[in-house]
N, C-alpha and C. Protein backbone atom coordinates (compact mmCIF):
# COMPACT_ATOMS: atom_id res chain seq x y z
N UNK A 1 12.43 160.79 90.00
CA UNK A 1 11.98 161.06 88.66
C UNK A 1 10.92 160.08 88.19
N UNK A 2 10.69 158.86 89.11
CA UNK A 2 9.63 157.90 88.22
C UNK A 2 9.99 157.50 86.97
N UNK A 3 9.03 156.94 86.71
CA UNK A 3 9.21 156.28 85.31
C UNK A 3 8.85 157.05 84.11
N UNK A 4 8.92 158.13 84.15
CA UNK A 4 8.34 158.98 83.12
C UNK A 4 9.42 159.08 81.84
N UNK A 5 9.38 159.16 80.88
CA UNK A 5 9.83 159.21 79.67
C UNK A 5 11.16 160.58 80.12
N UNK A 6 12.10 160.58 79.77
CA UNK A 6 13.25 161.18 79.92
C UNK A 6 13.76 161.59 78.55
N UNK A 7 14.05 162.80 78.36
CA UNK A 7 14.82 162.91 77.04
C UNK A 7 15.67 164.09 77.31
N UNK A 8 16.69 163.71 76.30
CA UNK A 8 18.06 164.87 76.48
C UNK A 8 17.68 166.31 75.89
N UNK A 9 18.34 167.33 76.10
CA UNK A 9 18.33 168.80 75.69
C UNK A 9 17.64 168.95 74.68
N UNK A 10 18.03 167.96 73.52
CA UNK A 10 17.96 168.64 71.97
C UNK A 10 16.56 167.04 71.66
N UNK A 11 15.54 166.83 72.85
CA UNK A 11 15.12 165.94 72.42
C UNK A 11 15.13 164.50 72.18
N UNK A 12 16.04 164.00 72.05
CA UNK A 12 16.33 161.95 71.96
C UNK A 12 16.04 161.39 73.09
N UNK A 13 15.44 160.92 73.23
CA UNK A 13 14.89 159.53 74.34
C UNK A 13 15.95 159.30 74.83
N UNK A 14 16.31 159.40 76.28
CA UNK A 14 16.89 158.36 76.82
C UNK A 14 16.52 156.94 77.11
N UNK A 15 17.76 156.28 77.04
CA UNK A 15 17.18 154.86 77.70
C UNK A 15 18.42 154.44 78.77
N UNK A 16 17.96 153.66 80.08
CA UNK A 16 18.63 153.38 81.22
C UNK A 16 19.14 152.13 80.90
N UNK A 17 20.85 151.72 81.02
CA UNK A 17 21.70 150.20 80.99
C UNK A 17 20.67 149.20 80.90
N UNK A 18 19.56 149.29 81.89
CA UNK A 18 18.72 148.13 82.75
C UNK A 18 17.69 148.01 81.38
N UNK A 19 17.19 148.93 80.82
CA UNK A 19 16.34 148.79 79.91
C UNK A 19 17.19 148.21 78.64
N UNK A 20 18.26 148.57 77.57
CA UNK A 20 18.45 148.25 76.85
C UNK A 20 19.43 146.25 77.09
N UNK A 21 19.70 146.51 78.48
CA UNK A 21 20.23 144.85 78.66
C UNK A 21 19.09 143.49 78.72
N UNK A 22 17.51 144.80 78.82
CA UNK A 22 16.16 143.56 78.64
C UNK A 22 16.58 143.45 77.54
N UNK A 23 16.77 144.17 76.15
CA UNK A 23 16.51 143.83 74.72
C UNK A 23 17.59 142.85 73.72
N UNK A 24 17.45 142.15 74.58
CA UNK A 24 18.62 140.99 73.71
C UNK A 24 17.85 139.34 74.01
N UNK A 25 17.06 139.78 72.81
CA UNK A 25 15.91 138.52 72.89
C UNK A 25 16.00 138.48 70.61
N UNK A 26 15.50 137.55 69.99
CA UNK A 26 15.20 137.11 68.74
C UNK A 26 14.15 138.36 68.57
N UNK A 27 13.59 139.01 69.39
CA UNK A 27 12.36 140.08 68.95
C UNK A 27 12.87 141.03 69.05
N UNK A 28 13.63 141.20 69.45
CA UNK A 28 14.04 142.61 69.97
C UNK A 28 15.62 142.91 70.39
N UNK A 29 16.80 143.07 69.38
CA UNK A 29 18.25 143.57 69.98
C UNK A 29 18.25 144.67 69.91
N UNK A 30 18.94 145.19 71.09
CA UNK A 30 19.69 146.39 70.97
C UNK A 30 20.96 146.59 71.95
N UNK A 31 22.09 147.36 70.81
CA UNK A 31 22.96 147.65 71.33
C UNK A 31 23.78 148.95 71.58
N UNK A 32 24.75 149.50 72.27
CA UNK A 32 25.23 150.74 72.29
C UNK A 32 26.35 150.71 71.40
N UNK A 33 26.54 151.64 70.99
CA UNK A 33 27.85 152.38 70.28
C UNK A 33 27.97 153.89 70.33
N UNK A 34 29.10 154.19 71.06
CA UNK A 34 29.32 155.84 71.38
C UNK A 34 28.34 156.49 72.44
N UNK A 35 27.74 155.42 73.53
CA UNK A 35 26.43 156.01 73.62
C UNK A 35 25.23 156.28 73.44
N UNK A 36 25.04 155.79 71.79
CA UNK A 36 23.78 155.99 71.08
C UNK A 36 23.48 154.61 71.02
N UNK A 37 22.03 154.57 71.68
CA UNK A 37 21.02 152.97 71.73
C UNK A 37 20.76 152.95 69.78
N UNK A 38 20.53 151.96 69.38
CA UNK A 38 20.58 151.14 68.27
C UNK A 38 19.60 149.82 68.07
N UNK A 39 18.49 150.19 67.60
CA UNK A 39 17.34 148.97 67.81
C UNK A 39 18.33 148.31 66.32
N UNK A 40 18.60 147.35 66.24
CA UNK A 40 19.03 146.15 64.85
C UNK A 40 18.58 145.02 64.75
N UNK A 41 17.33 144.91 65.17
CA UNK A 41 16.79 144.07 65.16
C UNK A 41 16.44 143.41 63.55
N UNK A 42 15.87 144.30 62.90
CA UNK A 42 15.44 144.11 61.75
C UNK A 42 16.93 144.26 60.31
N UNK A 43 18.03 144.44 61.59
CA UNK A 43 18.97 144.45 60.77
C UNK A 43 20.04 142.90 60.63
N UNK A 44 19.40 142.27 61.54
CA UNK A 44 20.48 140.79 62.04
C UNK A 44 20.32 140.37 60.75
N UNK A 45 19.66 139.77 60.03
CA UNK A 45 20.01 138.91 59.02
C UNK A 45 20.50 139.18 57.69
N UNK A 46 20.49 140.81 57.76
CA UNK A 46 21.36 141.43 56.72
C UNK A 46 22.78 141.93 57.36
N UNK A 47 23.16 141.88 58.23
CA UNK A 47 24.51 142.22 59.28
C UNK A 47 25.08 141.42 58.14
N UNK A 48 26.78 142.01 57.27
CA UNK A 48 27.70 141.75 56.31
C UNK A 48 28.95 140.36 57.35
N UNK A 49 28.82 140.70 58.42
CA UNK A 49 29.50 139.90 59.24
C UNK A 49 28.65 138.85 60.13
N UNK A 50 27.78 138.60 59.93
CA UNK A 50 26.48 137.53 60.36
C UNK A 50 25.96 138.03 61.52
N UNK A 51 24.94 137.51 61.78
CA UNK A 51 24.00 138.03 62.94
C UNK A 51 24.29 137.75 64.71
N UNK A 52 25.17 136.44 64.27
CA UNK A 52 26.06 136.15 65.44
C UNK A 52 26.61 137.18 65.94
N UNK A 53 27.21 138.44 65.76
CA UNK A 53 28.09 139.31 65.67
C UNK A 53 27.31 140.37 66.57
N UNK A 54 26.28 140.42 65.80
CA UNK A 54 25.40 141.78 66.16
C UNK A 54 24.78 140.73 67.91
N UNK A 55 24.43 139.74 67.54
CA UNK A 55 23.58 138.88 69.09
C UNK A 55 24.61 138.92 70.32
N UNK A 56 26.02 138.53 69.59
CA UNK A 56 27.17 138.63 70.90
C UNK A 56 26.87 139.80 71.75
N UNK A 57 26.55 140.88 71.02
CA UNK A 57 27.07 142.06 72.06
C UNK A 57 25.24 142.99 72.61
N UNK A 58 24.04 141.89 72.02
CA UNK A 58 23.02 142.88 72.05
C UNK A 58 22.70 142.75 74.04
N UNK A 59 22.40 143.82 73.99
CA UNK A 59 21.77 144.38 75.58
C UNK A 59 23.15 145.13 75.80
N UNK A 60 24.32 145.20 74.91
CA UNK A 60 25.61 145.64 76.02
C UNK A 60 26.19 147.01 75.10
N UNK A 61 27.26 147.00 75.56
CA UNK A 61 28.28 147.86 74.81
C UNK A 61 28.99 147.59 73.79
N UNK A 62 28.83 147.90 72.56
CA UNK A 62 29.39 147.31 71.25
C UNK A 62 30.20 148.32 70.75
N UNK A 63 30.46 149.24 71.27
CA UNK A 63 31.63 150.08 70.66
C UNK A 63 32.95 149.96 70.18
N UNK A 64 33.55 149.29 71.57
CA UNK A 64 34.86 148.97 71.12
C UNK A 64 34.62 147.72 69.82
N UNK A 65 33.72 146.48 70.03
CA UNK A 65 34.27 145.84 68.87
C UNK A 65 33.36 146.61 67.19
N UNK A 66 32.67 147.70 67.19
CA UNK A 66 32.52 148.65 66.09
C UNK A 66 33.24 149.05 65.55
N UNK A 67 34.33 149.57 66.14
CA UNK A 67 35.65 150.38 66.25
C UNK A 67 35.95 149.57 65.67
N UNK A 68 36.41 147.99 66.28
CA UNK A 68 38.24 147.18 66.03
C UNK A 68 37.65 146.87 64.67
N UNK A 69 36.31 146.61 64.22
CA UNK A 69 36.46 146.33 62.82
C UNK A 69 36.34 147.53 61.67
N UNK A 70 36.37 148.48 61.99
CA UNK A 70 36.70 149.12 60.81
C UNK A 70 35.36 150.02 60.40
N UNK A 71 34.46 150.14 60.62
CA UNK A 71 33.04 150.20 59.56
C UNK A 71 33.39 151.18 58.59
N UNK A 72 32.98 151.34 57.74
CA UNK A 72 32.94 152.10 56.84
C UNK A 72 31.99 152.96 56.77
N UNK A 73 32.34 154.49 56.17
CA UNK A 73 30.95 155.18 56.37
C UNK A 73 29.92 155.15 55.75
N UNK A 74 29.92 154.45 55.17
CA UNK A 74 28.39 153.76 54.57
C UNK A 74 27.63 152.93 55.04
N UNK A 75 28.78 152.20 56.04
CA UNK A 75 27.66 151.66 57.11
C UNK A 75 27.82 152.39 58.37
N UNK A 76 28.51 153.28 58.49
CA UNK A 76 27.98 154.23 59.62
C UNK A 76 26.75 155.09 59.65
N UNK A 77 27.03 155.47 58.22
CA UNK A 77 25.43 156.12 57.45
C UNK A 77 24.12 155.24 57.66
N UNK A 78 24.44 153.76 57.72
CA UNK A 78 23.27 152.77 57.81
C UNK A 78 22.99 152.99 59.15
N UNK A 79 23.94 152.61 60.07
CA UNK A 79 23.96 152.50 61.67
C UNK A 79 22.74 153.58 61.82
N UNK A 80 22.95 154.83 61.32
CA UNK A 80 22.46 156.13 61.75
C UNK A 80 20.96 156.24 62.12
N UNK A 81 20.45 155.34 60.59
CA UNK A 81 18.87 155.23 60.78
C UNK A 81 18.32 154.17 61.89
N UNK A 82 19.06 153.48 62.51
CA UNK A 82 18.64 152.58 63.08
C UNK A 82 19.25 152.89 64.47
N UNK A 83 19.24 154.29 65.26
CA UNK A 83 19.24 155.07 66.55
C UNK A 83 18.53 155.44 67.14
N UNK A 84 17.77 154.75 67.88
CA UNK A 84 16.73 154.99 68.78
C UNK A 84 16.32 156.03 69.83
N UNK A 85 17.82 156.34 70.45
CA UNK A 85 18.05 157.50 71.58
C UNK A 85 19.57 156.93 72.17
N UNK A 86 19.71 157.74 73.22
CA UNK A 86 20.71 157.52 73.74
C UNK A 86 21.27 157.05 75.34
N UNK A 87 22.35 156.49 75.63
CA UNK A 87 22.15 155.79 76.73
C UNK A 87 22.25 157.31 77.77
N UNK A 88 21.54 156.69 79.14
CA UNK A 88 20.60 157.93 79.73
C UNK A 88 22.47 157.86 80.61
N UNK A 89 22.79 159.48 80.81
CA UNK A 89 23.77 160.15 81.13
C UNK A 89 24.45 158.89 82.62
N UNK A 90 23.04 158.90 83.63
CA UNK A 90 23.50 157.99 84.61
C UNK A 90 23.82 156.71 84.44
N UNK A 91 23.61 156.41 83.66
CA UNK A 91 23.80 155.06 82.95
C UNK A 91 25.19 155.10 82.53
N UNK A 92 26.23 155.88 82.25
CA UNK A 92 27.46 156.26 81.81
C UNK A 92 28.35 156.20 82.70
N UNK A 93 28.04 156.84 83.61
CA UNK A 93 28.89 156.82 85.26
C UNK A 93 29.81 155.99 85.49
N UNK A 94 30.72 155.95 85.44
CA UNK A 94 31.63 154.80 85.81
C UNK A 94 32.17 155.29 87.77
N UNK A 95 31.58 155.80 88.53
CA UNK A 95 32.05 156.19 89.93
C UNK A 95 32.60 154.69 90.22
């Protein structure tokens, strides 16, 4: 497939493990939840639980600790705008 831009059925960008584990730099976090990539970059210093929080888990999988705290849907509603695409299907694989 090359490097060519990939996107799912209904349209959203994929992005590959390898790509979103570059983005855990001060310029640039991102993390997963449910699957769905999450640029928050511009969200760290307003994060209600400090930015530490959001940096622990950027390049990785942040779902489960999304979950253990609770969010509320008002900040699930926030989360929403700040979804970039989604992690690319092979990237999911647990074989």
């Amino acid at each position: 497939m090359g490097e060519k831009e990939e996107k799912s059925p209904d349209g959203v960008k994929y992005y590959r493990l390898s790509e979103i584990e570059e983005q855990n730099t001060f310029k640039s976090t991102w993390i997963i939840i449910h699957n769905k990539v999450y640029d928050v970059t511009k969200f760290l210093e307003e994060h209600p639980g400090g930015e530490e929080v959001l940096r622990e888990q950027a390049g990785g999988n942040a779902t489960e600790s999304f979950e253990d705290v609770g969010h509320s849907s008002d900040a699930r509603e926030m989360a929403a705008d700040m979804v970039i695409g989604e992690l690319h299907p092979v990237s999911v694989c647990v074989c």
